[in-house]
PDB file of N, CA and C in Angstrom:
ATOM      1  N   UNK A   1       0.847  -1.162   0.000  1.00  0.00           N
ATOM      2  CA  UNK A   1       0.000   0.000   0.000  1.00  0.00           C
ATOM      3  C   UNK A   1       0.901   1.236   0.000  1.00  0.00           C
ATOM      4  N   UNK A   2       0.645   2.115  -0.825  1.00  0.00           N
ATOM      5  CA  UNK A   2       0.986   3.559  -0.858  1.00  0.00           C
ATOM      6  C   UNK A   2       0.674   4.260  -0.329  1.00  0.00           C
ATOM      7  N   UNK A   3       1.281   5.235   0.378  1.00  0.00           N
ATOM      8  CA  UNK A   3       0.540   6.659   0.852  1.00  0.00           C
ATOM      9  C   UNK A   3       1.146   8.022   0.191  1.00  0.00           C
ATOM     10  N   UNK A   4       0.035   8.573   0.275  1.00  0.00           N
ATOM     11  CA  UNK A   4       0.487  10.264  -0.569  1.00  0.00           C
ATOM     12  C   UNK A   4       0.026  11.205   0.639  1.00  0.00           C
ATOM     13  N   UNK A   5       1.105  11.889   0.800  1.00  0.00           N
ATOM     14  CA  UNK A   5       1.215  12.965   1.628  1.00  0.00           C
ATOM     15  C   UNK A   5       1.071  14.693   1.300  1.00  0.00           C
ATOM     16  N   UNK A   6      -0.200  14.677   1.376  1.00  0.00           N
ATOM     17  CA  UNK A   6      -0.294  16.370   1.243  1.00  0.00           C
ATOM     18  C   UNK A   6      -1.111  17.280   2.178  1.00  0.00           C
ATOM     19  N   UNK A   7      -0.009  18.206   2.432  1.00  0.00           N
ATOM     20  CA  UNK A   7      -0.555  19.479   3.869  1.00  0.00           C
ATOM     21  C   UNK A   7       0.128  18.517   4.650  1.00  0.00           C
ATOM     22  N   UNK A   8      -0.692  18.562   5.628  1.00  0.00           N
ATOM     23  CA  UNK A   8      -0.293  18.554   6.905  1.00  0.00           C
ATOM     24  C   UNK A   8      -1.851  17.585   7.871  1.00  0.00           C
ATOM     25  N   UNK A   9      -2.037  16.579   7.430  1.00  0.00           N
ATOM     26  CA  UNK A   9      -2.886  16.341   7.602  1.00  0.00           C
ATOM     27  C   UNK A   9      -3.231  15.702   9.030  1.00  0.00           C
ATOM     28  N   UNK A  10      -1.799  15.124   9.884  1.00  0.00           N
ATOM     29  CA  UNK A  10      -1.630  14.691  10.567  1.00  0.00           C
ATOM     30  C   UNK A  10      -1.831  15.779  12.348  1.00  0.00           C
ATOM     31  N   UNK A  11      -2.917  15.425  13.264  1.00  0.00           N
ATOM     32  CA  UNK A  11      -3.275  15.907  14.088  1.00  0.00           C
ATOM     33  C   UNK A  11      -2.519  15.391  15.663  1.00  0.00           C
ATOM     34  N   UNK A  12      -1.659  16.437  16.611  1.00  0.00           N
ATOM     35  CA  UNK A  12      -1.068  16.477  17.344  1.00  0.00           C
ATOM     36  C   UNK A  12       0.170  15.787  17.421  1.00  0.00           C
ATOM     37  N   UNK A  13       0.611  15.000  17.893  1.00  0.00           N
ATOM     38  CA  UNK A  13       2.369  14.169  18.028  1.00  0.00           C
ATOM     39  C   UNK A  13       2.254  13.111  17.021  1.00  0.00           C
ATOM     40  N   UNK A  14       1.612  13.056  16.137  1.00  0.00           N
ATOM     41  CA  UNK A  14       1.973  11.652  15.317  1.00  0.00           C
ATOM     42  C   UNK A  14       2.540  11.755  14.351  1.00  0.00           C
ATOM     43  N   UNK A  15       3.058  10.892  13.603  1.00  0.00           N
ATOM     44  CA  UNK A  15       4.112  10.988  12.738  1.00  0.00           C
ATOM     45  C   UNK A  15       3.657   9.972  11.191  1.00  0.00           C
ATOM     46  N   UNK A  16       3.793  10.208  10.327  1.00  0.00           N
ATOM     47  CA  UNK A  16       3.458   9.630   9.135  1.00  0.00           C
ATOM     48  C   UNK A  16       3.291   7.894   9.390  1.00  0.00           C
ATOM     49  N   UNK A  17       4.751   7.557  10.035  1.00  0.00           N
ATOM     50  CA  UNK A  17       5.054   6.327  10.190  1.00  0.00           C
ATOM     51  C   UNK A  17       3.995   5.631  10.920  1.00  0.00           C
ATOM     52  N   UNK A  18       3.408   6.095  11.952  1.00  0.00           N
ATOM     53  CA  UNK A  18       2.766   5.546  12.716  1.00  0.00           C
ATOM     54  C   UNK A  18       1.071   5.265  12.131  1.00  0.00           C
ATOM     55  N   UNK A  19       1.001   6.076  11.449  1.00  0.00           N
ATOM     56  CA  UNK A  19      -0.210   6.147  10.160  1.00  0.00           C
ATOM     57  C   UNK A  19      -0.209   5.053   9.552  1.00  0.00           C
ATOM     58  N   UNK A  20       0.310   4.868   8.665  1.00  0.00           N
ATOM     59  CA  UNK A  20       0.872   3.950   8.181  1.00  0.00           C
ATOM     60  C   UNK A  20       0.619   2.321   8.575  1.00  0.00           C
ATOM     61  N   UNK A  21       1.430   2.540  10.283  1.00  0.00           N
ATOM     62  CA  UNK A  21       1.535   1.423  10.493  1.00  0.00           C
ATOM     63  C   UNK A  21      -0.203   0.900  11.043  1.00  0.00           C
ATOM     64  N   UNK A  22      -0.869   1.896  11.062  1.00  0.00           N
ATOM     65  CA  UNK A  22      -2.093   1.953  11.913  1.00  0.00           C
ATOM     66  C   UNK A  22      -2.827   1.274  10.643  1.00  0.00           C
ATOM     67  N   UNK A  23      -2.693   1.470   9.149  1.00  0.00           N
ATOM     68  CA  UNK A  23      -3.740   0.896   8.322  1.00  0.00           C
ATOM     69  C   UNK A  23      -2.991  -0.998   8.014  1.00  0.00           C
ATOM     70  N   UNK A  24      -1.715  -1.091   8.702  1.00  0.00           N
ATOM     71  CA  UNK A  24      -1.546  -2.725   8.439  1.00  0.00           C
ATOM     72  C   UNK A  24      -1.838  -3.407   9.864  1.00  0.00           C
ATOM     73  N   UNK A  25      -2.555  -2.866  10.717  1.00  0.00           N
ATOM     74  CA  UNK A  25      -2.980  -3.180  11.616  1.00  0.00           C
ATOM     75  C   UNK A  25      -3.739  -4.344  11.050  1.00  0.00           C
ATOM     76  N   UNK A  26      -3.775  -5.465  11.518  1.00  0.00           N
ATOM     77  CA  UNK A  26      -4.563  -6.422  11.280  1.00  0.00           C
ATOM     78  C   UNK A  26      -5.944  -6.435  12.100  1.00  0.00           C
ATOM     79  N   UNK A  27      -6.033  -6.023  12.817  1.00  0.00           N
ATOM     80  CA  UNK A  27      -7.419  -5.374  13.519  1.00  0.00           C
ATOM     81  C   UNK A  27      -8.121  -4.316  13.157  1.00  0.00           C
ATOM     82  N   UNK A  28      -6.957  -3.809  12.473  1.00  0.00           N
ATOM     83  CA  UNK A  28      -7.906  -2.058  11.729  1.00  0.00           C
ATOM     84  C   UNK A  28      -9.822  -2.348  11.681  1.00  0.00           C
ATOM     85  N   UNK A  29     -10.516  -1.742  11.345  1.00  0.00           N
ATOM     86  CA  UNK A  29     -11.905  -1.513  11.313  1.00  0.00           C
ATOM     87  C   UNK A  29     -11.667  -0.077  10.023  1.00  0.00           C
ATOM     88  N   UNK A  30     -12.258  -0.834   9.017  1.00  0.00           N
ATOM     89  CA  UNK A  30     -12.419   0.154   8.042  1.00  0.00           C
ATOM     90  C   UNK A  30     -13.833   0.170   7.650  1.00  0.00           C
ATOM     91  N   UNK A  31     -14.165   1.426   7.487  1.00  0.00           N
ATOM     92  CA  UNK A  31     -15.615   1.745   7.199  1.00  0.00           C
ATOM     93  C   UNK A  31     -16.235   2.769   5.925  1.00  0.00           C
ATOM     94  N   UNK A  32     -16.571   2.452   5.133  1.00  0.00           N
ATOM     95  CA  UNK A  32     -17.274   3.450   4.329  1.00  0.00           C
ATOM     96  C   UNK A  32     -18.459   4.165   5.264  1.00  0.00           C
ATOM     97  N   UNK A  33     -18.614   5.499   5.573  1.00  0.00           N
ATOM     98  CA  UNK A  33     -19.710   5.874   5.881  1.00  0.00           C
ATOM     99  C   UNK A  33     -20.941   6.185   5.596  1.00  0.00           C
ATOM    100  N   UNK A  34     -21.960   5.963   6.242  1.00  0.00           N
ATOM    101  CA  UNK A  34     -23.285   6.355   5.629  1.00  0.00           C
ATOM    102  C   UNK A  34     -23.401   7.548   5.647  1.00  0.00           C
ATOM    103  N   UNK A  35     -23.109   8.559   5.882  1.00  0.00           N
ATOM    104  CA  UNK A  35     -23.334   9.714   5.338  1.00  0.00           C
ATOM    105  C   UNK A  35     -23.473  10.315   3.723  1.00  0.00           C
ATOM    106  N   UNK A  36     -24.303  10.304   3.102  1.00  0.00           N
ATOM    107  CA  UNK A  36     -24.252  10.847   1.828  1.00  0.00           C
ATOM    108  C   UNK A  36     -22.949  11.927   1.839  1.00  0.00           C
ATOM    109  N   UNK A  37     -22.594  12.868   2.985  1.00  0.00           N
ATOM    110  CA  UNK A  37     -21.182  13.664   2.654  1.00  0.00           C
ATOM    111  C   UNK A  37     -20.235  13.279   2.000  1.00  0.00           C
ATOM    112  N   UNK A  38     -20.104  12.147   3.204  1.00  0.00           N
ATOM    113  CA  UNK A  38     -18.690  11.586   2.917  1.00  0.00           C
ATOM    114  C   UNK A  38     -18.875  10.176   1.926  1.00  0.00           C
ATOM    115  N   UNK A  39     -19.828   9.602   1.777  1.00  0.00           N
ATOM    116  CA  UNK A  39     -19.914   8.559   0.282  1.00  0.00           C
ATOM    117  C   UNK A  39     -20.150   9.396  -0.788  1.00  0.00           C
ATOM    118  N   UNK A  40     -20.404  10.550  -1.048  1.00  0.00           N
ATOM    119  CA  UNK A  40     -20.440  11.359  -2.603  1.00  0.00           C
ATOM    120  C   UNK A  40     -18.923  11.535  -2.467  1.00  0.00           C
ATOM    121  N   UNK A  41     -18.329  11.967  -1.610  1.00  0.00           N
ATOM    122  CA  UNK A  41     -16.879  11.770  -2.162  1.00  0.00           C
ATOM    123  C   UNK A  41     -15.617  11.112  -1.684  1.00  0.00           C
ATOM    124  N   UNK A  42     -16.490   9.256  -1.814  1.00  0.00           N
ATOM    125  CA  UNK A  42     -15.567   8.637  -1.729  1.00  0.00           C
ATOM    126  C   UNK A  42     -14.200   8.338  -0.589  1.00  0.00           C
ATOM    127  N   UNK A  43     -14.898   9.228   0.762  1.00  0.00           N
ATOM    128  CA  UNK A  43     -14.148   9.310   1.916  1.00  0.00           C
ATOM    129  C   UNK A  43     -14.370   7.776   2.669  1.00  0.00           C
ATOM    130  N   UNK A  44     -13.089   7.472   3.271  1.00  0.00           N
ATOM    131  CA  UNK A  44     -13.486   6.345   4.342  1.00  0.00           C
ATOM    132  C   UNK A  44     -12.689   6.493   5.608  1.00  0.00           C
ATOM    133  N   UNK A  45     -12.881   5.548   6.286  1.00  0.00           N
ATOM    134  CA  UNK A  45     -12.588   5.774   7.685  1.00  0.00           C
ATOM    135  C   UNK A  45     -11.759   4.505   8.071  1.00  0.00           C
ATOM    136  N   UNK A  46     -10.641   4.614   8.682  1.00  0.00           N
ATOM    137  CA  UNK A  46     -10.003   3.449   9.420  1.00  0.00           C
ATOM    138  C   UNK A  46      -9.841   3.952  10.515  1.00  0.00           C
ATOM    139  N   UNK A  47      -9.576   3.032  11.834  1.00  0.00           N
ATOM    140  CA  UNK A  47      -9.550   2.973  12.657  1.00  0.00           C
ATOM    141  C   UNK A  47      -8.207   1.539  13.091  1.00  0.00           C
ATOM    142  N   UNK A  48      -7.015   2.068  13.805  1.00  0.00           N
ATOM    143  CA  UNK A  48      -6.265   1.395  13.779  1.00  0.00           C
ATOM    144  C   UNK A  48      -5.143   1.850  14.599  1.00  0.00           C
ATOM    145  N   UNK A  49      -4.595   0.584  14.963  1.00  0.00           N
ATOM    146  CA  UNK A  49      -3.388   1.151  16.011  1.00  0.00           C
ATOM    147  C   UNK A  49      -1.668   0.535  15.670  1.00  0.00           C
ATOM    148  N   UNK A  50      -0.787   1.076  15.760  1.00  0.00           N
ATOM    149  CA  UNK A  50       0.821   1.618  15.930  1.00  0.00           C
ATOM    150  C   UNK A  50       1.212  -0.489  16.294  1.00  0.00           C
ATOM    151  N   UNK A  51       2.437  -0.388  16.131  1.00  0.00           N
ATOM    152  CA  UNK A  51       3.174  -1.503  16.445  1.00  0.00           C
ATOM    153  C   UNK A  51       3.265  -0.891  17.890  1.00  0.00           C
ATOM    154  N   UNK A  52       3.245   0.289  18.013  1.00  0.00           N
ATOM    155  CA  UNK A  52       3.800   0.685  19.981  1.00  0.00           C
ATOM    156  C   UNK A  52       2.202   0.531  20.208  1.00  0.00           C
ATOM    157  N   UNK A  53       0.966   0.323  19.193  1.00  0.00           N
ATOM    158  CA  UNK A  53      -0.562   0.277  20.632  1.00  0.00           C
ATOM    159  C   UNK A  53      -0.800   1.692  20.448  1.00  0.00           C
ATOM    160  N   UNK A  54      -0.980   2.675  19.847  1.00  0.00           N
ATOM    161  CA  UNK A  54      -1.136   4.183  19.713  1.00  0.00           C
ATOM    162  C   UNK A  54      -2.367   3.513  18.574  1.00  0.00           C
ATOM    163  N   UNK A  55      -3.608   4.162  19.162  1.00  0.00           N
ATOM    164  CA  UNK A  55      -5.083   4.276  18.390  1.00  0.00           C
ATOM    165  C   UNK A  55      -4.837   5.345  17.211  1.00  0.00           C
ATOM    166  N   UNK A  56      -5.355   5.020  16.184  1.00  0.00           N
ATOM    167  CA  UNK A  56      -4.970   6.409  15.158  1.00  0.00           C
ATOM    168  C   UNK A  56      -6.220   6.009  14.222  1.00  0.00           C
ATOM    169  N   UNK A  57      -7.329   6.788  14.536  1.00  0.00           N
ATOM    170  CA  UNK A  57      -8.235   7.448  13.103  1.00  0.00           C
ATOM    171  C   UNK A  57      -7.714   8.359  12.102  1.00  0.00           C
ATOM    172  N   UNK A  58      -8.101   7.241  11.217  1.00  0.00           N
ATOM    173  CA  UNK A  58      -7.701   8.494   9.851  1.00  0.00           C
ATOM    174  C   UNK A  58      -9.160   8.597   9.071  1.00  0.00           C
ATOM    175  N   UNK A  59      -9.425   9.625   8.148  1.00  0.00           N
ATOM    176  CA  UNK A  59      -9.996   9.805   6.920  1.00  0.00           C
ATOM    177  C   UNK A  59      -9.366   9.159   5.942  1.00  0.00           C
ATOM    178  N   UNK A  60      -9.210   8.709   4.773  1.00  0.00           N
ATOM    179  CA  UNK A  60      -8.691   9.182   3.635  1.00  0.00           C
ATOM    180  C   UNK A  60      -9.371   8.724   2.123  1.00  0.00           C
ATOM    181  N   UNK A  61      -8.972   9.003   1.380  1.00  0.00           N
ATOM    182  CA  UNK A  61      -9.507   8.179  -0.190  1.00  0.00           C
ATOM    183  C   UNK A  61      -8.813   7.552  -0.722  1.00  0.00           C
ATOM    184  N   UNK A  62      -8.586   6.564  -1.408  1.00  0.00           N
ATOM    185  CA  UNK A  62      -8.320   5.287  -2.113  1.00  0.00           C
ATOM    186  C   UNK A  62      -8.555   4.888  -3.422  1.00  0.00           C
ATOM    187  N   UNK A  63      -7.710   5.231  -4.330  1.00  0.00           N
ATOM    188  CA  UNK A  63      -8.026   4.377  -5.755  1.00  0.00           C
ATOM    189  C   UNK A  63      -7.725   2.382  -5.823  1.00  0.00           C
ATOM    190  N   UNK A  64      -7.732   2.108  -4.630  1.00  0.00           N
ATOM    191  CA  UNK A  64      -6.654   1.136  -4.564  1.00  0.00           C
ATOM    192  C   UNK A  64      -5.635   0.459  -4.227  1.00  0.00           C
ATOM    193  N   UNK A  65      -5.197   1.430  -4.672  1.00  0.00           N
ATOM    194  CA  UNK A  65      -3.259   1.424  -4.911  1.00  0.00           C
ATOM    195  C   UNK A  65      -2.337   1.873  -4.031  1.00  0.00           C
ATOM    196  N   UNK A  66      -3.025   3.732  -4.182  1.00  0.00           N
ATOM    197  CA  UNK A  66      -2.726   4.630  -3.438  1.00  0.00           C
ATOM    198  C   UNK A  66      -3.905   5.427  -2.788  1.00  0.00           C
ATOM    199  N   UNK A  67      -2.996   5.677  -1.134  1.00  0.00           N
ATOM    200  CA  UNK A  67      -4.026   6.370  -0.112  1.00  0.00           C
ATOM    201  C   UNK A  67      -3.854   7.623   0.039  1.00  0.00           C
ATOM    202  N   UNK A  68      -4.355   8.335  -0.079  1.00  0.00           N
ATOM    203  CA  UNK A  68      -4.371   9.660   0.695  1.00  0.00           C
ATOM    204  C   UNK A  68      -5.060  10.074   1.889  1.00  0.00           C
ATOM    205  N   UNK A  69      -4.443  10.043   2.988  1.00  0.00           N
ATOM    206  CA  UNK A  69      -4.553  10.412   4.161  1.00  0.00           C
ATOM    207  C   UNK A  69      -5.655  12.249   4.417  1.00  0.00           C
ATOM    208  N   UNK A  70      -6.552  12.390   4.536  1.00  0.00           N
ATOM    209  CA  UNK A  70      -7.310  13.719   5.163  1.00  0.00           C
ATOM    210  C   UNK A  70      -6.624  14.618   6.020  1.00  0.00           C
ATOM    211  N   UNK A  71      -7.398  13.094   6.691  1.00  0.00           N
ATOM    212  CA  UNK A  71      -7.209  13.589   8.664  1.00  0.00           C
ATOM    213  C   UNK A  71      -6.971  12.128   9.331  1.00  0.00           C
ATOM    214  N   UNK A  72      -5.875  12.537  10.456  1.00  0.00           N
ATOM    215  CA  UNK A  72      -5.201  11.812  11.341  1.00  0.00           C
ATOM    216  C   UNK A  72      -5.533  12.325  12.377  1.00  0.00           C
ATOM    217  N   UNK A  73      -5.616  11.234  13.329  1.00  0.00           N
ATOM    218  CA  UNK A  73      -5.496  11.573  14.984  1.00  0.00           C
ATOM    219  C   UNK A  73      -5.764  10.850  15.883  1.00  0.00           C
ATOM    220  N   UNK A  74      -5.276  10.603  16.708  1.00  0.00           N
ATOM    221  CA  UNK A  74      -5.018  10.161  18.005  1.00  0.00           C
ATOM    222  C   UNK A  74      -6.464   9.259  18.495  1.00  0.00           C
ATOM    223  N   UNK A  75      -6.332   8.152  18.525  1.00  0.00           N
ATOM    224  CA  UNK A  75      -8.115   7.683  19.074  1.00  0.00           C
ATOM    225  C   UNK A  75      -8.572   8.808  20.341  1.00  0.00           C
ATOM    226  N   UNK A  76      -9.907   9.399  20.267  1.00  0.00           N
ATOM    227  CA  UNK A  76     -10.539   9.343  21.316  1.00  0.00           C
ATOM    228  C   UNK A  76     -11.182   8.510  21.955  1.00  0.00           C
ATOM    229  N   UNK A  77     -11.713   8.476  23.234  1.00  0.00           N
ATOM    230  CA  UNK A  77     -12.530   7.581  23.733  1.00  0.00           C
ATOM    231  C   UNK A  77     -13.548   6.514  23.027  1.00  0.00           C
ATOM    232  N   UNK A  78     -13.952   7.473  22.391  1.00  0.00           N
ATOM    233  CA  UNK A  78     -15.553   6.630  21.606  1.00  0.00           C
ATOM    234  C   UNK A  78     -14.946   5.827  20.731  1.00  0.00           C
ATOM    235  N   UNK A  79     -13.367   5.980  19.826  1.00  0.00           N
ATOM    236  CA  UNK A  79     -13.117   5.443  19.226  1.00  0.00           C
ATOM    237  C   UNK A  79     -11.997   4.197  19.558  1.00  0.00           C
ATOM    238  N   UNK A  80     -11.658   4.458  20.876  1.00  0.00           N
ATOM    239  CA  UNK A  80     -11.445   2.840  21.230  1.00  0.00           C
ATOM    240  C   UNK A  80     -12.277   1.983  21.875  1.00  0.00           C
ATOM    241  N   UNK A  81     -13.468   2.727  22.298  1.00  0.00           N
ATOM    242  CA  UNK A  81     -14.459   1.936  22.489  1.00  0.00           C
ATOM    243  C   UNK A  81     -15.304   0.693  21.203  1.00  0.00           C
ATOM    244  N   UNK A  82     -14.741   1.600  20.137  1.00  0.00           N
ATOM    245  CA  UNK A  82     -15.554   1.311  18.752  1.00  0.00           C
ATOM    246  C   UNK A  82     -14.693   0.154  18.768  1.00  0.00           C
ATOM    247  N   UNK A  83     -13.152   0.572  18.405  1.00  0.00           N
ATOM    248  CA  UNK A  83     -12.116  -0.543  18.161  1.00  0.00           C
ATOM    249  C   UNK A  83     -12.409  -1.685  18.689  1.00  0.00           C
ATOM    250  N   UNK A  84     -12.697  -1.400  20.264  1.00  0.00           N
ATOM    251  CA  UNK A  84     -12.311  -2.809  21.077  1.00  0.00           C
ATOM    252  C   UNK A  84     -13.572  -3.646  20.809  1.00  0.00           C
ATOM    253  N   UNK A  85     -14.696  -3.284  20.600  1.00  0.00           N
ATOM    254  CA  UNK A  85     -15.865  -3.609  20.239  1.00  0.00           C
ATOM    255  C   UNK A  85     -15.358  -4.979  19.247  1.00  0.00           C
ATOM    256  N   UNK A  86     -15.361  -4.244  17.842  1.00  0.00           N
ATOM    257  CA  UNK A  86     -15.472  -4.805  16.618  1.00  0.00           C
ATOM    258  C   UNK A  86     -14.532  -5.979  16.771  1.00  0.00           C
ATOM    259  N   UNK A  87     -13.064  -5.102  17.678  1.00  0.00           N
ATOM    260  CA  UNK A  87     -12.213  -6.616  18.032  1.00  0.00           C
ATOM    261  C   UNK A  87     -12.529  -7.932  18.663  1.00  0.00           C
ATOM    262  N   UNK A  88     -12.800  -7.892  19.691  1.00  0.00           N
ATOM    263  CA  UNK A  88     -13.739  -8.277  20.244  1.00  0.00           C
ATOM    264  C   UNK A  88     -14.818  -9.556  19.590  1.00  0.00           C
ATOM    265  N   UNK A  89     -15.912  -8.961  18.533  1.00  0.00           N
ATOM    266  CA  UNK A  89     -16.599  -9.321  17.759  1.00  0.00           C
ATOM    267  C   UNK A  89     -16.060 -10.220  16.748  1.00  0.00           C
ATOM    268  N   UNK A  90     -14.988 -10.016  16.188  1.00  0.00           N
ATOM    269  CA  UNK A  90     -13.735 -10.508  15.226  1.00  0.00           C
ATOM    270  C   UNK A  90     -13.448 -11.550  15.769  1.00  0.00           C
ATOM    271  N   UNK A  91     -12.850 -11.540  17.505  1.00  0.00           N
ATOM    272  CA  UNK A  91     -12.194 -12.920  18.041  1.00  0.00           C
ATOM    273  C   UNK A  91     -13.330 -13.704  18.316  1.00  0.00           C
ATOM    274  N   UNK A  92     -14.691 -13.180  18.543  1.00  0.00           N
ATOM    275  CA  UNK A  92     -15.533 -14.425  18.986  1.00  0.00           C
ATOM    276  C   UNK A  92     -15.657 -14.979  17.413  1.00  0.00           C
ATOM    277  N   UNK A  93     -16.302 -13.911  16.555  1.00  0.00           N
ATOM    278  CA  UNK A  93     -16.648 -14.908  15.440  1.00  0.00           C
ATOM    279  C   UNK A  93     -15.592 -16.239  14.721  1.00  0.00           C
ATOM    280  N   UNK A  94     -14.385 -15.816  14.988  1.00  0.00           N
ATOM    281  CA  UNK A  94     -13.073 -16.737  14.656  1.00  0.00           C
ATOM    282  C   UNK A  94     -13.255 -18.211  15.424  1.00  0.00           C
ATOM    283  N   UNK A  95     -13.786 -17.617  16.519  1.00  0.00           N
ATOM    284  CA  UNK A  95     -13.702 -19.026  17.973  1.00  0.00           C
ATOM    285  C   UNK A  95     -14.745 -20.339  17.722  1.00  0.00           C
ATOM    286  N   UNK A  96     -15.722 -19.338  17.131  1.00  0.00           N
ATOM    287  CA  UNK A  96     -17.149 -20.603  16.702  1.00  0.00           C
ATOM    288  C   UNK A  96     -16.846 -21.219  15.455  1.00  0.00           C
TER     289      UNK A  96
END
């Protein structure tokens, strides 16, 4: 996977790398949203964490190939709540 870097998209101490490592997360939770906003243009959502365990939501768009990153940042609450959820959900369905 590729990433394309433009601006500054990345929100408080994080670093490209850690981005990155947050979408080969094998737990990631990726989501197209229902919002007509963000499905007219092709925005999605991951949710994913660092080889160090650092939660990192991103935005970005996708031909594929290559990603372009929005917005980055730091999980909040709701969103490791979301994470641990779906994880969670992932290991039971594996178990049966």
């Amino acid at each position: 996977m590729e990433f394309e870097w433009i601006g500054h998209p990345i929100g408080g101490s994080l670093k490209t790398q850690e981005v990155e490592e947050s979408f080969e997360d094998p737990f990631a939770v990726r989501l197209l949203p229902d919002s007509a906003r963000f499905a007219a243009q092709a925005r999605y959502f991951n949710l994913g964490k660092t080889a160090q365990g650092t939660g990192v939501f991103s935005v970005y768009r996708t031909n594929g190939k290559l990603v372009r990153v929005l917005l980055a940042r730091v999980f909040e609450s709701e969103d490791s709540f979301f994470y641990e959820r779906q994880q969670t959900r992932t290991l039971t369905q594996k178990e049966l």
